[in-house]
Protein backbone atom coordinates (compact mmCIF):
# COMPACT_ATOMS: atom_id res chain seq x y z
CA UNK A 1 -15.11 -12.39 14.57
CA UNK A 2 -17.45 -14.45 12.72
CA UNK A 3 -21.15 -13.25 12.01
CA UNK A 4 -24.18 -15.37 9.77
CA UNK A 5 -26.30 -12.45 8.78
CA UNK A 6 -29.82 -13.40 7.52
CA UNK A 7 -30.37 -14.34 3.43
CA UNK A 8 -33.94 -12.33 3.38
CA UNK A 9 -34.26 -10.97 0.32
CA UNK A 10 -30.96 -12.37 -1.21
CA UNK A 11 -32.13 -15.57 -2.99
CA UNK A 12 -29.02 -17.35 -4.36
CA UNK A 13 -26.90 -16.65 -1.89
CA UNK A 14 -27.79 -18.72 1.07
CA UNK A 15 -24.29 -20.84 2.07
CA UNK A 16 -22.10 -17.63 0.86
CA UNK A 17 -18.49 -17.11 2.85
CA UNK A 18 -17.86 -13.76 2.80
CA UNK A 19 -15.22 -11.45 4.78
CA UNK A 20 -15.49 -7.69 5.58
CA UNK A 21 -12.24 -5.70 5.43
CA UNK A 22 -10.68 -2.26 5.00
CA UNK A 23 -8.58 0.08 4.03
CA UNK A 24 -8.86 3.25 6.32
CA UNK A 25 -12.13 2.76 7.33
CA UNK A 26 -13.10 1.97 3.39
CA UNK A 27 -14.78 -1.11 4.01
CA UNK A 28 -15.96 -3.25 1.71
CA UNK A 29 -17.87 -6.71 1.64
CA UNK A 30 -15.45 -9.59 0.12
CA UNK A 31 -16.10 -12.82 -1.57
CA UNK A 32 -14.08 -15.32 -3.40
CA UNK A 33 -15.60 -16.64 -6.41
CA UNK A 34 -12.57 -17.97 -8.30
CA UNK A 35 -14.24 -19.93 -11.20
CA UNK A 36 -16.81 -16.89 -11.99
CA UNK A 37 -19.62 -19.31 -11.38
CA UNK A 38 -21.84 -17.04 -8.53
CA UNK A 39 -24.68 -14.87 -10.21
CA UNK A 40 -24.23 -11.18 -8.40
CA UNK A 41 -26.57 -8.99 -9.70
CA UNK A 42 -26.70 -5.29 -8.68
CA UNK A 43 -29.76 -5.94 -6.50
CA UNK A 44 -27.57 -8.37 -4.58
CA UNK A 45 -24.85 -6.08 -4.17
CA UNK A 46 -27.00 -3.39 -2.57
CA UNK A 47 -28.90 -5.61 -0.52
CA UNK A 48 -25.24 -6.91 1.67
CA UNK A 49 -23.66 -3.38 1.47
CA UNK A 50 -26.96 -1.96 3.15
CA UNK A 51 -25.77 -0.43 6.56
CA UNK A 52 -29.21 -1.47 8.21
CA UNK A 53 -30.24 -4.65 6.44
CA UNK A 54 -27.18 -6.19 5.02
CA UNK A 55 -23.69 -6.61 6.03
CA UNK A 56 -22.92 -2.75 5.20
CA UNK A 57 -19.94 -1.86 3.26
CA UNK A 58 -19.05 0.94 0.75
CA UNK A 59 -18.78 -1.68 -2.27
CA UNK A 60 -18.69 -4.94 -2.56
CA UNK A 61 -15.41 -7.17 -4.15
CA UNK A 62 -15.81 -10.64 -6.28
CA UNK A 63 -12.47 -12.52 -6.14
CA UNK A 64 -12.11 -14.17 -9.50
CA UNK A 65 -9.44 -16.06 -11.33
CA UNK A 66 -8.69 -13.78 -14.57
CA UNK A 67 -9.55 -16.58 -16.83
CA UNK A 68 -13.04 -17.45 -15.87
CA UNK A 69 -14.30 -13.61 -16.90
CA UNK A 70 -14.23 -11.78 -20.43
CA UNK A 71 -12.62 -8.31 -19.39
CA UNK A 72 -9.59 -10.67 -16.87
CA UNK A 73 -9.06 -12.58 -20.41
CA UNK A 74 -8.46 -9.48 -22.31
CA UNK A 75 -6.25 -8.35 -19.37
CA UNK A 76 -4.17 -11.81 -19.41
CA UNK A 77 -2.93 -10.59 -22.78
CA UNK A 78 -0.65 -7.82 -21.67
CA UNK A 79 -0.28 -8.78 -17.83
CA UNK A 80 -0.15 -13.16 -18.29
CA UNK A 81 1.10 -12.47 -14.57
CA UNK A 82 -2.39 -11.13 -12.87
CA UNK A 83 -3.83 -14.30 -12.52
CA UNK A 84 -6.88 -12.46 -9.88
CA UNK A 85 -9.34 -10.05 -10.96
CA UNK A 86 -10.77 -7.70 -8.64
CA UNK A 87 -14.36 -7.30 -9.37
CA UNK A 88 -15.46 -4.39 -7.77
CA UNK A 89 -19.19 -3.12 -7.78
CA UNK A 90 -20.37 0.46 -5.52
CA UNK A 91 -22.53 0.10 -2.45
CA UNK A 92 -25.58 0.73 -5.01
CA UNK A 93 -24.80 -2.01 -7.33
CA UNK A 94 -23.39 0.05 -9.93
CA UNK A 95 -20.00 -1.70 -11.75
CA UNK A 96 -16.66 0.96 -10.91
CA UNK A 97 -13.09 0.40 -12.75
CA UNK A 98 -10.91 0.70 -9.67
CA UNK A 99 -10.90 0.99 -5.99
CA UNK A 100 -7.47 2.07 -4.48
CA UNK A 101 -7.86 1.10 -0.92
CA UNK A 102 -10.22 -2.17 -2.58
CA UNK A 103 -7.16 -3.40 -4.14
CA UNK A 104 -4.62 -3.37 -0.99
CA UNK A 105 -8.01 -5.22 0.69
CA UNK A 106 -8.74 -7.51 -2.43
CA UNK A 107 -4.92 -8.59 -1.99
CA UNK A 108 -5.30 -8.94 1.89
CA UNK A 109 -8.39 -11.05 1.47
CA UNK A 110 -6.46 -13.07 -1.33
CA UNK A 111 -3.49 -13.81 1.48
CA UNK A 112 -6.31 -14.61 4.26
CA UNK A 113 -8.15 -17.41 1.67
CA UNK A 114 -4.23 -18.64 0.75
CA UNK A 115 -5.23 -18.02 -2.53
CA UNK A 116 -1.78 -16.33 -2.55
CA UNK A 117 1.72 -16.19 -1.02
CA UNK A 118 3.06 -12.73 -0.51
CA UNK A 119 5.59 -12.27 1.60
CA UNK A 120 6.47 -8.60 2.88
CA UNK A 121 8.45 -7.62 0.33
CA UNK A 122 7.35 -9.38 -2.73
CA UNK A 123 4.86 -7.98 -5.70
CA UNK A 124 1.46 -9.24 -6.97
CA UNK A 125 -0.26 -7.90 -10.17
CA UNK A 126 -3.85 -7.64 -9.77
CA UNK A 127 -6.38 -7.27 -12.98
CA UNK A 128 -8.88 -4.40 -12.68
CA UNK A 129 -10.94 -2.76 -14.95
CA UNK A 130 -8.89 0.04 -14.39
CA UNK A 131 -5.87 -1.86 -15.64
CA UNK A 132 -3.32 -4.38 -14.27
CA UNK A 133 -2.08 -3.20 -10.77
CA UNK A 134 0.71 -4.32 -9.05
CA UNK A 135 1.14 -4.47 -5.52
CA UNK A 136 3.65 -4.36 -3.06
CA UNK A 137 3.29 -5.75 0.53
CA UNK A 138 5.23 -3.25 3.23
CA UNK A 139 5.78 -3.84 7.06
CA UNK A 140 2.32 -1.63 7.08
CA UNK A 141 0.27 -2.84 4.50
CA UNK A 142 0.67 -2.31 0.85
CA UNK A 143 1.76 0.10 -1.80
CA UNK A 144 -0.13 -0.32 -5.13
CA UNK A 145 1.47 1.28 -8.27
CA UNK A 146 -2.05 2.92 -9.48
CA UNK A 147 -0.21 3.51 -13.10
CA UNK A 148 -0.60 6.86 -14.72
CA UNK A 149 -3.12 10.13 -14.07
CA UNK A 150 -4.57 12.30 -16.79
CA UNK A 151 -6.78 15.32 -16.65
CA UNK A 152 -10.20 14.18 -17.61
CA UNK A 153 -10.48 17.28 -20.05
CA UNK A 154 -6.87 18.43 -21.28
CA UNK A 155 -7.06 21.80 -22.49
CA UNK A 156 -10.24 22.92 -21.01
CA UNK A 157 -8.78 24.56 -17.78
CA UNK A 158 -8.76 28.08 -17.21
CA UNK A 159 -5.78 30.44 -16.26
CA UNK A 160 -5.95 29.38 -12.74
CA UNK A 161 -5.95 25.47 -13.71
CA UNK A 162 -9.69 24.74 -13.05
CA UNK A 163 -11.83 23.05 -16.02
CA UNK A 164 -15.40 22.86 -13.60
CA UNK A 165 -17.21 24.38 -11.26
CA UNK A 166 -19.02 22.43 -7.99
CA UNK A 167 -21.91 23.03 -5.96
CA UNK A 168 -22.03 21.31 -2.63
CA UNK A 169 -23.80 21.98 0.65
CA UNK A 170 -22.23 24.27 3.20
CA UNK A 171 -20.24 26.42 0.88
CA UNK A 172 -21.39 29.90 0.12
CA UNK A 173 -20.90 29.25 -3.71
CA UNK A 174 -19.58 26.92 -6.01
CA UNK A 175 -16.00 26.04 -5.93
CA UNK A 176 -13.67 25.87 -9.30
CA UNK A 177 -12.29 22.20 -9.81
CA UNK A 178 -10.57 20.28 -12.22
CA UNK A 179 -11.19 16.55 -13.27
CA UNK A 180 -8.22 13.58 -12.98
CA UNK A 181 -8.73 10.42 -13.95
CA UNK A 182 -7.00 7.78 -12.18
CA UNK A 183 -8.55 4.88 -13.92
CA UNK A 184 -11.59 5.99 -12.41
CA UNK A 185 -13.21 9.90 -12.96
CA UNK A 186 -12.69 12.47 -9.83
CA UNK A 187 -13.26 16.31 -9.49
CA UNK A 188 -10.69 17.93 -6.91
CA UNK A 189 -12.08 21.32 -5.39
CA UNK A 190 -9.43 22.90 -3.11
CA UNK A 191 -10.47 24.62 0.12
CA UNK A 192 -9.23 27.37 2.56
CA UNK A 193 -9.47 25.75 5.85
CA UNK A 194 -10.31 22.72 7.78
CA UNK A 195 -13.21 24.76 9.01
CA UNK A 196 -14.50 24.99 5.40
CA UNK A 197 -14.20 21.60 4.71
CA UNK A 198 -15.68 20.17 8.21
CA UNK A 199 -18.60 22.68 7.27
CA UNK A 200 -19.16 20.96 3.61
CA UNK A 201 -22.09 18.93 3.76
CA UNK A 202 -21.50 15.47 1.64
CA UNK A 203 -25.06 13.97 2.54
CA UNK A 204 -25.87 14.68 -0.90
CA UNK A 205 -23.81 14.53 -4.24
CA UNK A 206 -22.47 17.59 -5.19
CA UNK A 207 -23.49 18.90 -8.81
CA UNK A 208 -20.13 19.44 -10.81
CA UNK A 209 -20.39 21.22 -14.11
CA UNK A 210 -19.39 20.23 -16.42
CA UNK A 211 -20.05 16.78 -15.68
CA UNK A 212 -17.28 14.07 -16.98
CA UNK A 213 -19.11 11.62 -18.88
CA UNK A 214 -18.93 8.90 -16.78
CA UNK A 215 -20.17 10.93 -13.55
CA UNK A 216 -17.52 11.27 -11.31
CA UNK A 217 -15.97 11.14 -7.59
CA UNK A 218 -15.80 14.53 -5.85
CA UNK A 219 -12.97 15.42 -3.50
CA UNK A 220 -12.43 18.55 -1.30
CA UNK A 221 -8.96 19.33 -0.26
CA UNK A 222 -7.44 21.63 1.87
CA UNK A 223 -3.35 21.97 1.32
CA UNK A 224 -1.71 22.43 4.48
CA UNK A 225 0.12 25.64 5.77
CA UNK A 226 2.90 24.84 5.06
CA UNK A 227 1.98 22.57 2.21
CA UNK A 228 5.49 20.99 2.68
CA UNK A 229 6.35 19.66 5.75
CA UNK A 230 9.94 17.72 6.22
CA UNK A 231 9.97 17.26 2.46
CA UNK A 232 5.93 15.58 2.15
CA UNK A 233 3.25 17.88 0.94
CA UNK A 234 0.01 17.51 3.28
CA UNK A 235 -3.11 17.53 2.54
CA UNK A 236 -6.84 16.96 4.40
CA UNK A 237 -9.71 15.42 2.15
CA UNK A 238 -13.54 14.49 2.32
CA UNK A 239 -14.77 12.64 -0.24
CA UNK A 240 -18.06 12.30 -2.12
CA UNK A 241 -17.96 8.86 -3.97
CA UNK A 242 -20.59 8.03 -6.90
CA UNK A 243 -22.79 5.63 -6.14
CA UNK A 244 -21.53 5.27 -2.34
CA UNK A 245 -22.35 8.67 -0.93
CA UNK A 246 -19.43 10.35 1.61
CA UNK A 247 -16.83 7.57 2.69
CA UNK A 248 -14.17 7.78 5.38
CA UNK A 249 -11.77 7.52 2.60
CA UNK A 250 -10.71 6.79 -1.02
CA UNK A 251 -7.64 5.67 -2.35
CA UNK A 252 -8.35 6.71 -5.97
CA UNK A 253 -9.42 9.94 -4.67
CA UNK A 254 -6.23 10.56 -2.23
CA UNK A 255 -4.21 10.33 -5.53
CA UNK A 256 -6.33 12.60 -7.34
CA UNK A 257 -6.13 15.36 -5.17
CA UNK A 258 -2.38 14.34 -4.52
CA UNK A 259 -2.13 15.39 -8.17
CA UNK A 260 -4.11 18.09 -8.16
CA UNK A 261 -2.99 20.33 -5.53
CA UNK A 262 0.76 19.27 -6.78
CA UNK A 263 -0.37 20.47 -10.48
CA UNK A 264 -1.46 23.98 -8.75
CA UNK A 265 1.71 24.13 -6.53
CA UNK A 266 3.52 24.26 -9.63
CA UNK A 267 6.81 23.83 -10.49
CA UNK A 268 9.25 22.94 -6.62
CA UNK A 269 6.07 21.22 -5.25
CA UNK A 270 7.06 17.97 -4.06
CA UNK A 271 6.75 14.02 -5.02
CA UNK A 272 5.46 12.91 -2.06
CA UNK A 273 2.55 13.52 -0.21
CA UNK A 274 0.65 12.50 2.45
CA UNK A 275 -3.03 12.81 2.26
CA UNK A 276 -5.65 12.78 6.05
CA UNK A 277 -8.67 11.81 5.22
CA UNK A 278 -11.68 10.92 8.12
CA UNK A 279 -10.38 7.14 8.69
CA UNK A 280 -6.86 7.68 8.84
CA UNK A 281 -3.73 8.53 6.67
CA UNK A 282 -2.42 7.60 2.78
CA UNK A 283 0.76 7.93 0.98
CA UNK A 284 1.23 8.49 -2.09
CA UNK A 285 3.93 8.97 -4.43
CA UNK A 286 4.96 10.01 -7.87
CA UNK A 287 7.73 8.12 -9.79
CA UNK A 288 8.43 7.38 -13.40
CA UNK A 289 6.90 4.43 -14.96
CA UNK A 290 8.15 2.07 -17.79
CA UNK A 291 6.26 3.48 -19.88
CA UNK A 292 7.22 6.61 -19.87
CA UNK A 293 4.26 8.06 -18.15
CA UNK A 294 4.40 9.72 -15.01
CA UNK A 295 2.35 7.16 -12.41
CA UNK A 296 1.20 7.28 -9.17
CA UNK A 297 1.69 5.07 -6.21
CA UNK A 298 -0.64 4.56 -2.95
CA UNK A 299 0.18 3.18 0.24
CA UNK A 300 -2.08 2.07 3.10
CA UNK A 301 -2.86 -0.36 5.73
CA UNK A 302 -5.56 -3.28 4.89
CA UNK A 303 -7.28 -5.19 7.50
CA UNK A 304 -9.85 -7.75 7.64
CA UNK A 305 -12.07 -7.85 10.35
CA UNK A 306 -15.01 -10.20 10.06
CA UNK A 307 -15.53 -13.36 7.99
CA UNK A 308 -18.83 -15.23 8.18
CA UNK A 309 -21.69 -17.05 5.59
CA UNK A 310 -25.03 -15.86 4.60
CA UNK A 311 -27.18 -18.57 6.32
């Protein structure tokens, strides 16, 4: 499919190729820019991920070769291997450190340009804000090793594990919650039921206090019963993403409240999980890392469906 949405409004970018992809319904607007040389500005960026005016996407990804930006240089250091950076802005222009179903798309979109070989099989380390990630390509998409999760605020939980509490429409009161950082800041609430969470209303941010400095992703959660099922802990999820508003799903997010509702489980709760959210399924894994730090892996389908040139 092949679309040439009008430039109005978006001087500078008249003659831009761009592609539209996803990664369970997380779409995203995708451009390659590999010498760093196109001017995106925030206003830009919220103009083509408008749903009515633009192209419409949750955030928007620059393709650039690590060398040609300031933060991919600093990255070459310790990873000489990610050669892309994944420069990922939110729908509303605002800059984010990682994307978890962006970065099995970014790597999709790489393969699609032949700006890389990847066979199924084979790894790819990708430079983020967030870090160096690298990437596996499966028979179904990718798994990305998302390197290691923290609790935004060690030593601030209570007795029952929570370090917050959230306010959000729907619910009767606010929920308890506890902030993981996965590169990026999110607040996990879990729920009851799947009735609770279809009832939360996400058309507005929730209010989380406290707030993590940087502001912060909101997921709500509801463990399965059983949580363990043939070995894989299950979870549902809705997600409130900053800057984006309620998205069919988040990668970052799916990890987070992997971690979360594992952390609560306590000790016996299992490694791998399996996380529904509204466009589809995730996977995601815990395993040690070299460096000694328990990580977190994420695995997902990535698909591009459009391609086309503001014109």
């Amino acid at each position: 499919m092949t679309t040439e949405p009008q430039a109005a409004g978006l001087p500078g970018l008249m003659g831009l190729d761009f592609a539209k992809g996803h990664g369970t319904g997380n779409d995203f607007v995708l451009i390659a820019d590999p010498d760093g040389l196109r001017d995106i500005s925030a206003d830009h960026v919220a103009a083509l991920c408008d749903r009515h005016r633009g192209i419409g996407a949750d955030g928007l990804i620059r393709a650039v070769r690590s060398e040609a930006l300031a933060e991919g240089r600093a990255l070459l250091a310790e990873a000489p291997e990610a050669h892309w950076f994944m420069d990922y802005r939110n729908a509303d222009g605002s800059v984010s450190e990682m994307c978890g179903n962006g970065v099995r798309v970014f790597v999709e979109f790489l393969r699609s340009r032949k700006l890389v070989s990847l066979s199924i099989g084979q790894t790819l380390t990708i430079a983020t804000r967030g870090g160096a990630k690298i990437v596996l390509r499966t028979p179904g998409g990718y798994a990305v090793d998302m390197g290691p999760w923290t609790f935004i605020r060690p030593g601030h939980a209570d007795a029952r594990g929570m370090d917050s509490l959230v306010t959000a429409g729907g619910l009767d009161v606010a929920r308890p919650g506890i902030s993981v950082s996965m590169g990026n800041p999110h607040t996990v609430v879990a729920l009851a039921h799947v009735d609770e969470l279809a009832a939360t209303d996400l058309t507005g941010a929730p209010l989380v206090d406290p707030l993590p400095e940087d502001g912060t992703n909101v997921e709500f959660a509801v463990p399965a019963d059983p949580l363990v099922i043939d070995g894989v802990g299950v979870i549902a999820m809705r997600v409130h993403e900053r800057g984006v508003g309620e998205t069919l799903s988040c990668g970052t997010g799916a990890c987070a409240a992997a971690a979360a509702i594992r952390f609560w489980a306590g000790a016996g709760a299992p490694d791998v999980w399996r996380v529904s959210v509204p466009g589809g399924d995730l996977g995601v894994r815990f395993l040690p890392g070299a460096d000694g730090k328990e990580h977190v892996e994420l695995s997902g389908p990535a698909v591009i469906v459009a391609t086309g040139t503001i014109g």
